[in-house]
Each structure stands twice: as C-alpha cells, then as structure tokens.
N, C-alpha and C. Protein backbone atom coordinates (compact mmCIF):
# COMPACT_ATOMS: atom_id res chain seq x y z
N UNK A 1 10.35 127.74 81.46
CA UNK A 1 10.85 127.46 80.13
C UNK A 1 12.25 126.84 80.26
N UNK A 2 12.45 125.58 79.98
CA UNK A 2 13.83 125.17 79.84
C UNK A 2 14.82 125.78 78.63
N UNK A 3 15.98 126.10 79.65
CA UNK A 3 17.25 126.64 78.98
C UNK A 3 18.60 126.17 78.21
N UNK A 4 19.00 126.10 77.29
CA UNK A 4 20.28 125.87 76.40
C UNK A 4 21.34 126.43 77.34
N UNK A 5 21.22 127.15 77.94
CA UNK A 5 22.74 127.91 78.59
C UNK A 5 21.93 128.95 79.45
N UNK A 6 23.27 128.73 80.30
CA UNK A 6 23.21 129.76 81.63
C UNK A 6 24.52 130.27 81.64
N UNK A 7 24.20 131.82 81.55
CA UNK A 7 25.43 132.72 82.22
C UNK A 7 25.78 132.63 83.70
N UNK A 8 27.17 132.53 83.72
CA UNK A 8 27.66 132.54 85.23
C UNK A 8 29.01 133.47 85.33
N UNK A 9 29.28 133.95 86.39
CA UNK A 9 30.69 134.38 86.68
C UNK A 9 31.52 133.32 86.67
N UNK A 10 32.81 134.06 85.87
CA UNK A 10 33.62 133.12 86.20
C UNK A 10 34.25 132.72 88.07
N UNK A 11 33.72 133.65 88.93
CA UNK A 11 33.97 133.64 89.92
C UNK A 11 33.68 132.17 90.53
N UNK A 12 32.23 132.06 90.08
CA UNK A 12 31.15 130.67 90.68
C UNK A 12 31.40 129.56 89.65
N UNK A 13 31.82 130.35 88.09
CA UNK A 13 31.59 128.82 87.02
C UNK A 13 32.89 127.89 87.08
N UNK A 14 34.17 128.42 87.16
CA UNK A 14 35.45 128.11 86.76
C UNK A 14 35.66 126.44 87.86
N UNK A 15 35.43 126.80 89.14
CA UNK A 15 35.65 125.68 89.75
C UNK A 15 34.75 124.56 89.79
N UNK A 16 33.56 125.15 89.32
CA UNK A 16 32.57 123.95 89.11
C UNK A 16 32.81 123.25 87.47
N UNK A 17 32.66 123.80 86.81
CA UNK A 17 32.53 123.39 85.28
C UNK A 17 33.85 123.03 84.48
N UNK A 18 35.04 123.57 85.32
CA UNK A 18 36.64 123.92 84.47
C UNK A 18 36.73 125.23 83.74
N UNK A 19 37.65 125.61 82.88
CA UNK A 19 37.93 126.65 82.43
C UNK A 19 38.50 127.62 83.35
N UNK A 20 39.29 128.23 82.78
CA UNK A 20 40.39 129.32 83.65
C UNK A 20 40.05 130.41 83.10
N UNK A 21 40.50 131.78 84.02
CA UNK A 21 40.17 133.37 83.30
C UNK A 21 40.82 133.69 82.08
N UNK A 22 40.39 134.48 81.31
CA UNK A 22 40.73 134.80 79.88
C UNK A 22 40.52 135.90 80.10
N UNK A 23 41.12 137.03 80.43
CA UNK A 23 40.72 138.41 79.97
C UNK A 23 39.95 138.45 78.17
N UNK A 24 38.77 139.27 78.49
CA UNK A 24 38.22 139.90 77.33
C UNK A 24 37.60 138.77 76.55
N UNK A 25 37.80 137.70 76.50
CA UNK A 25 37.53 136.01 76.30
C UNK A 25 36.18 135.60 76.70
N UNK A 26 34.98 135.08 76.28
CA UNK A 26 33.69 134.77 76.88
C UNK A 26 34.43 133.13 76.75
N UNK A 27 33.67 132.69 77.87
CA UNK A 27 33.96 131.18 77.34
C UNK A 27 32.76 130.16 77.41
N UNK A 28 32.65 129.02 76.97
CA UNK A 28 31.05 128.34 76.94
C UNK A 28 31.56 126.89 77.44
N UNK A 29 31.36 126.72 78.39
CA UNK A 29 31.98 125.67 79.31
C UNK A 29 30.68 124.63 79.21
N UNK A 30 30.88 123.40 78.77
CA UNK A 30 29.68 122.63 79.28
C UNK A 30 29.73 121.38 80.19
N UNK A 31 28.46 121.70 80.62
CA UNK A 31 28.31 121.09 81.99
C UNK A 31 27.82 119.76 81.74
N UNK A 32 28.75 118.73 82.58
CA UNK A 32 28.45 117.26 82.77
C UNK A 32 27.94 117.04 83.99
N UNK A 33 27.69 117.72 84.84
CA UNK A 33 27.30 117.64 86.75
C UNK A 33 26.69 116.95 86.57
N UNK A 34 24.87 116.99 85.98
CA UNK A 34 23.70 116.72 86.13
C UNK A 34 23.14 117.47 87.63
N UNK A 35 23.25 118.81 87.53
CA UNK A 35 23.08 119.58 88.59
C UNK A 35 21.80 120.23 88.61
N UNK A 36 21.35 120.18 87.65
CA UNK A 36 20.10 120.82 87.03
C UNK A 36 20.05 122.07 86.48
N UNK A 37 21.11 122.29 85.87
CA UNK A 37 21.74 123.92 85.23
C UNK A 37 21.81 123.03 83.68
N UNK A 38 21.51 124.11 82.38
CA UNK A 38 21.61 123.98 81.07
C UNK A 38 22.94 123.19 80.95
N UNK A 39 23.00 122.80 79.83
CA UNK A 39 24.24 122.33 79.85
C UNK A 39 25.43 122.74 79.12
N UNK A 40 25.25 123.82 78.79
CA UNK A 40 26.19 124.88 78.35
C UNK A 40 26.06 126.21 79.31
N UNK A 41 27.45 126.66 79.64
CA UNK A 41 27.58 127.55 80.80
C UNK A 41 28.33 128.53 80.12
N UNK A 42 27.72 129.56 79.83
CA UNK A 42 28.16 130.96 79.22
C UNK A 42 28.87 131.51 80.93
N UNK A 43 30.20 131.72 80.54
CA UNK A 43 31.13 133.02 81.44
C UNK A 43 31.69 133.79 80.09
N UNK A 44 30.79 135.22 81.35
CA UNK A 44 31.44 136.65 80.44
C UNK A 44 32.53 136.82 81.25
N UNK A 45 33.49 137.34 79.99
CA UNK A 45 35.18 137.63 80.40
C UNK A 45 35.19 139.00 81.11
N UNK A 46 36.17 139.61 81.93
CA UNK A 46 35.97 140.85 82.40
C UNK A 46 37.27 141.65 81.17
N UNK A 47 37.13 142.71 81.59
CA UNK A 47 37.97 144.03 80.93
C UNK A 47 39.24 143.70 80.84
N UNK A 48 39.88 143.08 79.77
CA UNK A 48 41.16 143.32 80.03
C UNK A 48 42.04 144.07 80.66
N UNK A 49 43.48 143.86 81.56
CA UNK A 49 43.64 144.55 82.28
C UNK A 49 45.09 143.91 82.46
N UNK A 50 45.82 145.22 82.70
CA UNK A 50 47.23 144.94 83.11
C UNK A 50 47.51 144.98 84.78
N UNK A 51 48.78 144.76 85.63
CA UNK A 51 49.02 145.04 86.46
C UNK A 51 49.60 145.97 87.12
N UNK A 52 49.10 146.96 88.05
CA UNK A 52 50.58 148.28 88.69
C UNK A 52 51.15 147.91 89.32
N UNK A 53 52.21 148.76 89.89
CA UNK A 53 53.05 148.73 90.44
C UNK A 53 53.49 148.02 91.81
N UNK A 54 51.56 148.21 92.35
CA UNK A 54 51.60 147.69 93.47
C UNK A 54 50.67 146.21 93.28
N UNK A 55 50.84 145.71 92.07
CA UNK A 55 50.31 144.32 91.99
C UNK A 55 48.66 144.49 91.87
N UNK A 56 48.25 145.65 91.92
CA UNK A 56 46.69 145.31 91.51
C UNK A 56 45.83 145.16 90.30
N UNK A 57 44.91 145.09 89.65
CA UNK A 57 44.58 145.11 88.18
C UNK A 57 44.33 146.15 87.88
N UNK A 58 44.93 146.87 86.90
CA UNK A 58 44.64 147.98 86.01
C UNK A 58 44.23 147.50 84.84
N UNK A 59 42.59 147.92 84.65
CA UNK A 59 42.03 147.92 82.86
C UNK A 59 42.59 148.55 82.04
N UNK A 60 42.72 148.01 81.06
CA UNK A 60 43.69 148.70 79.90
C UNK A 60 42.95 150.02 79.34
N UNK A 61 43.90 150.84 78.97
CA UNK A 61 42.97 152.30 78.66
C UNK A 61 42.18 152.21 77.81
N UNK A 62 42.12 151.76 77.15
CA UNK A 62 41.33 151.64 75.58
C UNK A 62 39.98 151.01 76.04
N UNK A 63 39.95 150.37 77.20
CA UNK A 63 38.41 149.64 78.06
C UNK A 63 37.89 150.47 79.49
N UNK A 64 38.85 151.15 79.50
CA UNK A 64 38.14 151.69 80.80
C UNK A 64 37.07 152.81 80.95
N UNK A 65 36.46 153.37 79.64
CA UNK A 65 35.26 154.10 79.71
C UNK A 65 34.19 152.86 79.18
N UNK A 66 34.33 151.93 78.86
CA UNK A 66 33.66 150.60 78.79
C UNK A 66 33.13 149.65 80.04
N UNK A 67 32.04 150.18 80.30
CA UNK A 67 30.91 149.66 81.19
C UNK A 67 31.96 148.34 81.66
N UNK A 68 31.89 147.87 82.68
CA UNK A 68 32.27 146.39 82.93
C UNK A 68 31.17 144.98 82.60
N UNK A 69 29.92 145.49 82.85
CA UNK A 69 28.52 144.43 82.28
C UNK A 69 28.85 144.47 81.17
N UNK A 70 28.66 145.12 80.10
CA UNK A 70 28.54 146.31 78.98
C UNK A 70 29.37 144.76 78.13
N UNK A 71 30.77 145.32 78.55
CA UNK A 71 32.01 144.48 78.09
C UNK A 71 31.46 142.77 78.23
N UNK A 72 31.26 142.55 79.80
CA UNK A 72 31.18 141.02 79.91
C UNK A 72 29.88 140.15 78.68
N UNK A 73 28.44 141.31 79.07
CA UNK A 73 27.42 140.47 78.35
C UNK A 73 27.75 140.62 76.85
N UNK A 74 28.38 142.02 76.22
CA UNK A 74 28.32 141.89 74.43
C UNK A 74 29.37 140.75 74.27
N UNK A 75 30.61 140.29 75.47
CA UNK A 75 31.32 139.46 74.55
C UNK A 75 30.20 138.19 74.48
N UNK A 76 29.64 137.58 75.76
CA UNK A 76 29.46 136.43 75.95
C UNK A 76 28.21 136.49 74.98
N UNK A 77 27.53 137.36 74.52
CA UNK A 77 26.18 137.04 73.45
C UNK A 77 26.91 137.11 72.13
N UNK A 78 28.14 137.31 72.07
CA UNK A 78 29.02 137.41 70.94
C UNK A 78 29.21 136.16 70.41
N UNK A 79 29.79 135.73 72.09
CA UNK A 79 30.03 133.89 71.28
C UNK A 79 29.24 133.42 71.16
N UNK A 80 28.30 133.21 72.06
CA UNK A 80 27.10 132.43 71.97
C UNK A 80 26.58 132.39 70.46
N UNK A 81 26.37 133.84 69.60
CA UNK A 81 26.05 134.28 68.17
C UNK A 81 27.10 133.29 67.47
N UNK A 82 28.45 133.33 67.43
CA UNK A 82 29.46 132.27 66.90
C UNK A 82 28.98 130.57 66.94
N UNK A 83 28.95 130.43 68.07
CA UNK A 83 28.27 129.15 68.34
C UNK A 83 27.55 129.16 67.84
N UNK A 84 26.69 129.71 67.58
CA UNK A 84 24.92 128.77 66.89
C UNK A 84 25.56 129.10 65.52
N UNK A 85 26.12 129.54 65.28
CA UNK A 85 26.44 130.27 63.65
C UNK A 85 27.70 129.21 63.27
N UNK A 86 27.82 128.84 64.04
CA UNK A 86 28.94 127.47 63.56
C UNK A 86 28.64 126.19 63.58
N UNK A 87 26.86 126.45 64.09
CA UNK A 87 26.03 124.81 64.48
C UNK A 87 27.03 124.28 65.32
N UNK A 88 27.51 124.42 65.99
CA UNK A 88 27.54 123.68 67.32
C UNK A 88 26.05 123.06 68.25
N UNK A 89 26.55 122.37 68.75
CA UNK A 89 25.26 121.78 69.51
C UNK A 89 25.53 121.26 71.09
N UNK A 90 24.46 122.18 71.67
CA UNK A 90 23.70 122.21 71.18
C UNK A 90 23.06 123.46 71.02
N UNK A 91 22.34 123.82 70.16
CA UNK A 91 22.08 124.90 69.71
C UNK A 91 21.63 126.11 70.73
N UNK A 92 21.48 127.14 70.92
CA UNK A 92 21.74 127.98 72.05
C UNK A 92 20.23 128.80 71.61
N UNK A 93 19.05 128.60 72.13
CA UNK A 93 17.80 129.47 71.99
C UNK A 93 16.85 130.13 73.11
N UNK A 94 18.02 129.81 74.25
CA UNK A 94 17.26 130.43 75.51
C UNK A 94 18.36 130.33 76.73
N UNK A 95 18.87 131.73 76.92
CA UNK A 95 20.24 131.43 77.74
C UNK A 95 19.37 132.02 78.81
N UNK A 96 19.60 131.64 79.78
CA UNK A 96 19.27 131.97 81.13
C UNK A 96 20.00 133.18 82.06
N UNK A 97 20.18 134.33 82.33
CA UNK A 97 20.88 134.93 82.49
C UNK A 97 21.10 135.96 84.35
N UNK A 98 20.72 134.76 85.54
CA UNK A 98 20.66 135.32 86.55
C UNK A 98 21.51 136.11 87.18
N UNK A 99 21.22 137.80 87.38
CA UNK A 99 21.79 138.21 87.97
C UNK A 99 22.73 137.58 88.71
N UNK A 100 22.08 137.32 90.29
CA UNK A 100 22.93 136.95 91.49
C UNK A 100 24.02 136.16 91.03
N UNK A 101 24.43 135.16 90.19
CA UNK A 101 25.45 134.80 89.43
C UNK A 101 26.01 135.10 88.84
N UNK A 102 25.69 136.45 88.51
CA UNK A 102 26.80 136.88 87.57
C UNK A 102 27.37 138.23 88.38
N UNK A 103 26.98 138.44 89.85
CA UNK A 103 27.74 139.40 90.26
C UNK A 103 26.80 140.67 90.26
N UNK A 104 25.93 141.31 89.69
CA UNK A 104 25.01 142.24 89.07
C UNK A 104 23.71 142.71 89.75
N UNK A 105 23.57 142.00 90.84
CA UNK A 105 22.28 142.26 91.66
C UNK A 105 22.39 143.34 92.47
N UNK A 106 23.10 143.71 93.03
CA UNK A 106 22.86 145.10 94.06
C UNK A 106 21.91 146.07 93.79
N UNK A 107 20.93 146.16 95.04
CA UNK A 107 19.76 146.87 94.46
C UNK A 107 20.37 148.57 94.21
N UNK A 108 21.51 148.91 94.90
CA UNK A 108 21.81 150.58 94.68
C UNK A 108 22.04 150.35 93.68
N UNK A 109 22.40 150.13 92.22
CA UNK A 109 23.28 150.05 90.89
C UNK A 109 22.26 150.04 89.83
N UNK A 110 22.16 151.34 89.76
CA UNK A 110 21.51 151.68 88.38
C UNK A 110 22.08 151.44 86.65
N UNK A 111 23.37 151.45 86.95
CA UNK A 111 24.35 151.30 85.61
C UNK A 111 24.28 150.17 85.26
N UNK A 112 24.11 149.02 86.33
CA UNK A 112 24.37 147.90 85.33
C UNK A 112 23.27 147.44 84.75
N UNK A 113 22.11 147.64 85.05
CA UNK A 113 21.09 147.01 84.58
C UNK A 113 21.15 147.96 82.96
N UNK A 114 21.22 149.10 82.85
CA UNK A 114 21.64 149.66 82.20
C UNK A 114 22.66 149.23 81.03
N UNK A 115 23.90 148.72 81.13
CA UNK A 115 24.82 148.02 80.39
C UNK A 115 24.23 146.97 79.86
N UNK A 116 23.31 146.59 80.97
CA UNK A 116 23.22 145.10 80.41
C UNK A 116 22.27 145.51 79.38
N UNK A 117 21.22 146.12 79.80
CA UNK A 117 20.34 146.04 78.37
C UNK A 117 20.62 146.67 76.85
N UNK A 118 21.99 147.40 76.92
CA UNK A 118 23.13 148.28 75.62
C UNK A 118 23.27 146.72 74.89
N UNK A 119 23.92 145.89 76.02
CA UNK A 119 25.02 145.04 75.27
C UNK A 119 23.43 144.15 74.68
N UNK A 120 22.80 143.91 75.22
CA UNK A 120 21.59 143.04 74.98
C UNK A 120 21.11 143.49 72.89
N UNK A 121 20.72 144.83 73.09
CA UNK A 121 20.49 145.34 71.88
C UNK A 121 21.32 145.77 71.08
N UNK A 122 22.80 145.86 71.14
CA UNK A 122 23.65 146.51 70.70
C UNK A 122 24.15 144.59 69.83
N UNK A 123 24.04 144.01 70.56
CA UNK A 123 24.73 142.47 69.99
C UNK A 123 23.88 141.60 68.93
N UNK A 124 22.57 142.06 69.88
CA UNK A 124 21.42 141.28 68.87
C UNK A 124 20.51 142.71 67.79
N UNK A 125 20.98 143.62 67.74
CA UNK A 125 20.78 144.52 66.48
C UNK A 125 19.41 144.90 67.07
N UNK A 126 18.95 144.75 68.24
CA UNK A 126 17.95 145.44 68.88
C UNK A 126 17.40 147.28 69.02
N UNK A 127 17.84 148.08 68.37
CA UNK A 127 17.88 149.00 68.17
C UNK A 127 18.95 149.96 68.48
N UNK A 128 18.80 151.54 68.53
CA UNK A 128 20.06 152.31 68.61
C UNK A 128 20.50 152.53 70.03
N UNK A 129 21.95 152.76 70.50
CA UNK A 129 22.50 152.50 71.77
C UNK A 129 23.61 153.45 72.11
N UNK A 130 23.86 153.67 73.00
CA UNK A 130 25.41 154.44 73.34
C UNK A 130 26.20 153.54 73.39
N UNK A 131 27.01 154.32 72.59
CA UNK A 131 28.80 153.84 71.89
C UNK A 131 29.36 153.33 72.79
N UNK A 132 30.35 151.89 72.70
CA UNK A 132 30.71 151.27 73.80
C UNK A 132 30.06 151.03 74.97
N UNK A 133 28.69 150.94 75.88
CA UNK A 133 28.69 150.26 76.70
C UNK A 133 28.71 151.92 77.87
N UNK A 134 28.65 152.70 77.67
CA UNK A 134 29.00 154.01 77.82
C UNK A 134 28.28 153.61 79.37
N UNK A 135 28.51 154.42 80.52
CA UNK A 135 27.59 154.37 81.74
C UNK A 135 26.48 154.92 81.53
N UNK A 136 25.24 154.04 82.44
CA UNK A 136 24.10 155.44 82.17
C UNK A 136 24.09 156.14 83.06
C-alpha cells in the first residue's frame, strides 16, 4: 500500500531531509530525494529536557513518568491530525511507521510496543487508555 508519510527518528531524518531537534516539537519534514520514502517525513520529538550539572540531559519533571514512545508517537499523530485539519497537502492517509527507524525494535522491550499502541488510541480516540503514556 503506498504511503503519505513515514515516521523517522530524528536521529536518521534530520541529516537526510533538514530540520533540527525541537524538544517536545513533532516535525513533518518533506522529502525532495526521490529516494523512494513518502514524501512527507513525520519525526517524533523526544521529552523535553533540561541539562545537569554534569552536562547530560535531564527530562523535565512534569515528563518523566511519560513513556518516551508514548510522548514521541501522541505528539507526531498530533501534528499529522493538524496537518490534514489545516488541508495541507498532501493529505496524510497512510503514515508508515517502521520500527527500526524510529529506534523501537529491540526484541527485550515490552513497554514500547505498549506506548506505542496508548499514544495510537489515545490520539485517534481509539478507545480507553492509561493516563499519560504511563509504562506497561
């Protein structure tokens, strides 16, 4: 089935497509390559986050019982919802959403598949969910 958009990390999307990190920020980057990827590139933003003492990232308290998937996929199906709701084009009816690109594949990790499917139903009104993105 051909796709409107593909989610990517910003890890893999930023240097290919442009766009810089945004804490908490989804961004919808579109793609001119002709690479054979949709041509709108959904990156979910990570957890906002300050720095300590010793220079590393600290998530801000108010996000840190907030799943990290949880956070990335409700923002980026957030915008995506903005986008089509603002008719932009092109219209967004089948985002593609591969793990291994977005960081999320490890077969030990029960939580994220988990998050991901909260933020999945929690964004698109898919039924009832734990509050924030909660771990399972």
């Amino acid at each position: 089935m051909p796709a409107d958009a593909v989610a990517v990390s910003g890890v893999f999307a930023f240097g290919r497509y442009g766009g810089r990190p945004k804490p908490g920020v989804a961004q919808i980057l579109r793609n001119h390559r002709d690479d054979g990827y949709p041509g709108l590139v959904v990156v979910p933003p990570s957890r906002p986050a300050t720095f300590g003492p010793d220079g590393t990232p600290i998530v801000l308290p108010e996000y840190a019982d907030v799943s990290p998937a949880y956070f990335g996929v409700s923002r980026a199906l957030a915008a995506l919802t903005t986008w089509n709701a603002e008719d932009r084009e092109p219209h967004v009816h089948v985002l593609l959403f591969p793990l291994t690109l977005l960081g999320m594949d490890s077969a030990d990790d029960a939580s994220t598949p988990h998050s991901v499917a909260a933020a999945v139903r929690d964004v698109l009104g898919l039924g009832a969910n734990r509050s924030k993105g909660e771990q399972a």
